[in-house]
PDB file of N, CA and C in Angstrom:
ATOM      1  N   UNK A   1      12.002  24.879   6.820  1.00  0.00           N
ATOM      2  CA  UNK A   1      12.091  23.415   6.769  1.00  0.00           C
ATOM      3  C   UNK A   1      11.452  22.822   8.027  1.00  0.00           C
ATOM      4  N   UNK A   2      11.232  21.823   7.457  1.00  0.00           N
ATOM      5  CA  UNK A   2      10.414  21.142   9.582  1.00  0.00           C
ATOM      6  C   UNK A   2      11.863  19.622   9.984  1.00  0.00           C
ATOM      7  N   UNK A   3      11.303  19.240  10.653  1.00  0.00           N
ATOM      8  CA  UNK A   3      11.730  18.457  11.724  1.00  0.00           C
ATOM      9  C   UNK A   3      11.734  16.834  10.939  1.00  0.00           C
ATOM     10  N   UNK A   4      12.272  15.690  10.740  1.00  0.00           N
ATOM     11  CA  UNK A   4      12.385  14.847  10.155  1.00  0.00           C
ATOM     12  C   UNK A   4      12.511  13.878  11.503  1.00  0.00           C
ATOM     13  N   UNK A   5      11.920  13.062  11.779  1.00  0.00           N
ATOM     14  CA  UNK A   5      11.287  11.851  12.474  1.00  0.00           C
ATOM     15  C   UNK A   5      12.417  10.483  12.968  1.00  0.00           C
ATOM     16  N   UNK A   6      13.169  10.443  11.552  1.00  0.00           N
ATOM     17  CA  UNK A   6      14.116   9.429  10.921  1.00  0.00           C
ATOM     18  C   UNK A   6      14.374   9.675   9.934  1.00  0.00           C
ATOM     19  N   UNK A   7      15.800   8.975   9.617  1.00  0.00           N
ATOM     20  CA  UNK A   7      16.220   9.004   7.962  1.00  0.00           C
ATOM     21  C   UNK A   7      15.246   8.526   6.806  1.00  0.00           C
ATOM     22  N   UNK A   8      14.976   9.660   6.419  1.00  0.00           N
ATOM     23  CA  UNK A   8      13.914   9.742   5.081  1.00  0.00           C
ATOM     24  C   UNK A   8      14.219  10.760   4.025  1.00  0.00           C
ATOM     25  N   UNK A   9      15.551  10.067   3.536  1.00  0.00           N
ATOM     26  CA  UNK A   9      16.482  11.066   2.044  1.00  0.00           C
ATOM     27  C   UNK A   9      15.214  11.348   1.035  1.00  0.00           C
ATOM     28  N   UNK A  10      14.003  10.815   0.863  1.00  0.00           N
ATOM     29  CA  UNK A  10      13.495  11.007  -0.253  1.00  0.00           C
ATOM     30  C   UNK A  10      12.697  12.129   0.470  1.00  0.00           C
ATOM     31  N   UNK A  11      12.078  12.353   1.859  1.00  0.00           N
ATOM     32  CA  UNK A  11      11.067  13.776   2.449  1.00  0.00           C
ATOM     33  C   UNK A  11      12.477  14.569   2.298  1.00  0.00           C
ATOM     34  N   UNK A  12      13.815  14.237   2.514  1.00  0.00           N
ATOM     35  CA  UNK A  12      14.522  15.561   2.434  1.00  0.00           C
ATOM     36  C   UNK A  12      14.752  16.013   0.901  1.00  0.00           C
ATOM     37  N   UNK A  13      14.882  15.296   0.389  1.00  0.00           N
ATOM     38  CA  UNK A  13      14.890  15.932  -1.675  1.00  0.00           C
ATOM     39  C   UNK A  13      14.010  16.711  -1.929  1.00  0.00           C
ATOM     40  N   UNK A  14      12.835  16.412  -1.235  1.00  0.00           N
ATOM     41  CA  UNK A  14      11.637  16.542  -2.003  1.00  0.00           C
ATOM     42  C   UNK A  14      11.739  18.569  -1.139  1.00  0.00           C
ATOM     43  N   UNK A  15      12.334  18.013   0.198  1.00  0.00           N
ATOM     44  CA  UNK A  15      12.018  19.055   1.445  1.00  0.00           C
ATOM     45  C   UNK A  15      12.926  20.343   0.265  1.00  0.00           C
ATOM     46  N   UNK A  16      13.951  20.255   0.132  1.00  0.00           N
ATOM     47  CA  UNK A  16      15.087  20.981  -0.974  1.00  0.00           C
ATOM     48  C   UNK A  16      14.589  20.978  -2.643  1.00  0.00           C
ATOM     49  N   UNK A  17      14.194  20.474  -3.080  1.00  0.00           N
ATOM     50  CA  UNK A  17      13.559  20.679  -4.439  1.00  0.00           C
ATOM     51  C   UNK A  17      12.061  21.575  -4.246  1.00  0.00           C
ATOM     52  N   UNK A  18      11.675  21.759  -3.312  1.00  0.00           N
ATOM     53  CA  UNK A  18       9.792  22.447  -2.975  1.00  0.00           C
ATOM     54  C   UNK A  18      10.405  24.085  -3.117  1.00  0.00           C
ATOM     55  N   UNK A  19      11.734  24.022  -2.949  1.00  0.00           N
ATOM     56  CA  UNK A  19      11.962  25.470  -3.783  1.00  0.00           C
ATOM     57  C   UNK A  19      11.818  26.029  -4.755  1.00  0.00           C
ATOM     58  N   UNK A  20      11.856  24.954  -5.902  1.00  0.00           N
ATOM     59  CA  UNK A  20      11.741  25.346  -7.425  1.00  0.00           C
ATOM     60  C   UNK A  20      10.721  24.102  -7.338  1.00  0.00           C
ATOM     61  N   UNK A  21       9.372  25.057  -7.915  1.00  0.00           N
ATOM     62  CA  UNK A  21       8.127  24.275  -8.427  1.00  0.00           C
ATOM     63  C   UNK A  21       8.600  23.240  -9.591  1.00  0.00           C
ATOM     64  N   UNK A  22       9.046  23.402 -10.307  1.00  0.00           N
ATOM     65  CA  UNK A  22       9.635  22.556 -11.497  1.00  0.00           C
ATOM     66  C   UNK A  22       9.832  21.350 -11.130  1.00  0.00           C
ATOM     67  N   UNK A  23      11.426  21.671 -10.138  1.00  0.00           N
ATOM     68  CA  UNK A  23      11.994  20.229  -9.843  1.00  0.00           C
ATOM     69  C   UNK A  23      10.655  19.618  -8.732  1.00  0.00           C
ATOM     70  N   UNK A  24      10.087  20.400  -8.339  1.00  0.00           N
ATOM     71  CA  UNK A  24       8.922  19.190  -7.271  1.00  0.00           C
ATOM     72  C   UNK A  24       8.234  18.314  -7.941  1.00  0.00           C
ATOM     73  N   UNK A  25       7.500  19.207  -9.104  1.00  0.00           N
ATOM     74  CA  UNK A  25       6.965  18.436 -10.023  1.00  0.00           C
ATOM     75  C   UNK A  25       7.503  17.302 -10.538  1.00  0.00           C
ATOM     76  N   UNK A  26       8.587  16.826 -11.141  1.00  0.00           N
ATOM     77  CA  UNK A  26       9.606  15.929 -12.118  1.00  0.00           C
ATOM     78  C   UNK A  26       9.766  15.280 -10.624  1.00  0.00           C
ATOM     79  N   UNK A  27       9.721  15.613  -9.070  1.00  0.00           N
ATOM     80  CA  UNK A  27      10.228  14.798  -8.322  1.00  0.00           C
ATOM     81  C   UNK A  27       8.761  14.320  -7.689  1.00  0.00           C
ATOM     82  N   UNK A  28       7.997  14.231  -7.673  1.00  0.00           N
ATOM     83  CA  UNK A  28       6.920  13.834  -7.495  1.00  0.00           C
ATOM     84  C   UNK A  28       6.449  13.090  -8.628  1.00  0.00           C
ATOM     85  N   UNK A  29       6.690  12.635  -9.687  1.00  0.00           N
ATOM     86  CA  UNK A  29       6.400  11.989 -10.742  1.00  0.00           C
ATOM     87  C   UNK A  29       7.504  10.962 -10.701  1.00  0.00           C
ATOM     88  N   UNK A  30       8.700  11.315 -10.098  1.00  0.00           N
ATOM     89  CA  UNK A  30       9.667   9.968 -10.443  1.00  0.00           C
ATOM     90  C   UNK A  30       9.488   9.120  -9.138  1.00  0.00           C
ATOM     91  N   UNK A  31       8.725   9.856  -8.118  1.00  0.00           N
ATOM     92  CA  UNK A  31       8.553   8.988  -6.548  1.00  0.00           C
ATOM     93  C   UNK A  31       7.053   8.273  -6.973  1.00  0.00           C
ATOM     94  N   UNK A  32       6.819   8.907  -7.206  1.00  0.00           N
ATOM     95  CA  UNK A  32       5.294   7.995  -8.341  1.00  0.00           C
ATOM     96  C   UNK A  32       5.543   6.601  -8.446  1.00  0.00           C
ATOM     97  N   UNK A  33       6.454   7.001  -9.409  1.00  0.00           N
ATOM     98  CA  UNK A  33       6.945   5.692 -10.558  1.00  0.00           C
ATOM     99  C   UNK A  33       7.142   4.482  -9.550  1.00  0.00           C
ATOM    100  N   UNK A  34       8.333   5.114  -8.383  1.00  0.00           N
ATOM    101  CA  UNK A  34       8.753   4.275  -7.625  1.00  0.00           C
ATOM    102  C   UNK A  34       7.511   3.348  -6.499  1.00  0.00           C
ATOM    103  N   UNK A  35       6.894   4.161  -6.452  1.00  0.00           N
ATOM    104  CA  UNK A  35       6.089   3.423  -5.459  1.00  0.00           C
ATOM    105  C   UNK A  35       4.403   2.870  -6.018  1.00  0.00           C
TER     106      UNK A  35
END
């Protein structure tokens, strides 16, 4: 894991989901949406 700057819950989801390719994918498509 690396080093986080400031509170940024969505780099840490993403930091914990980059374990399973799957969920990165589905979580990179719903941070999409959002932004």
């Amino acid at each position: 894991m690396w080093e986080l700057k400031g509170p940024r819950p969505v780099k840490l989801i993403i930091g914990i989901l980059a374990a399973d390719e799957n969920c990165l994918s589905a979580a990179v498509e719903a941070i999409e949406a959002e932004f």
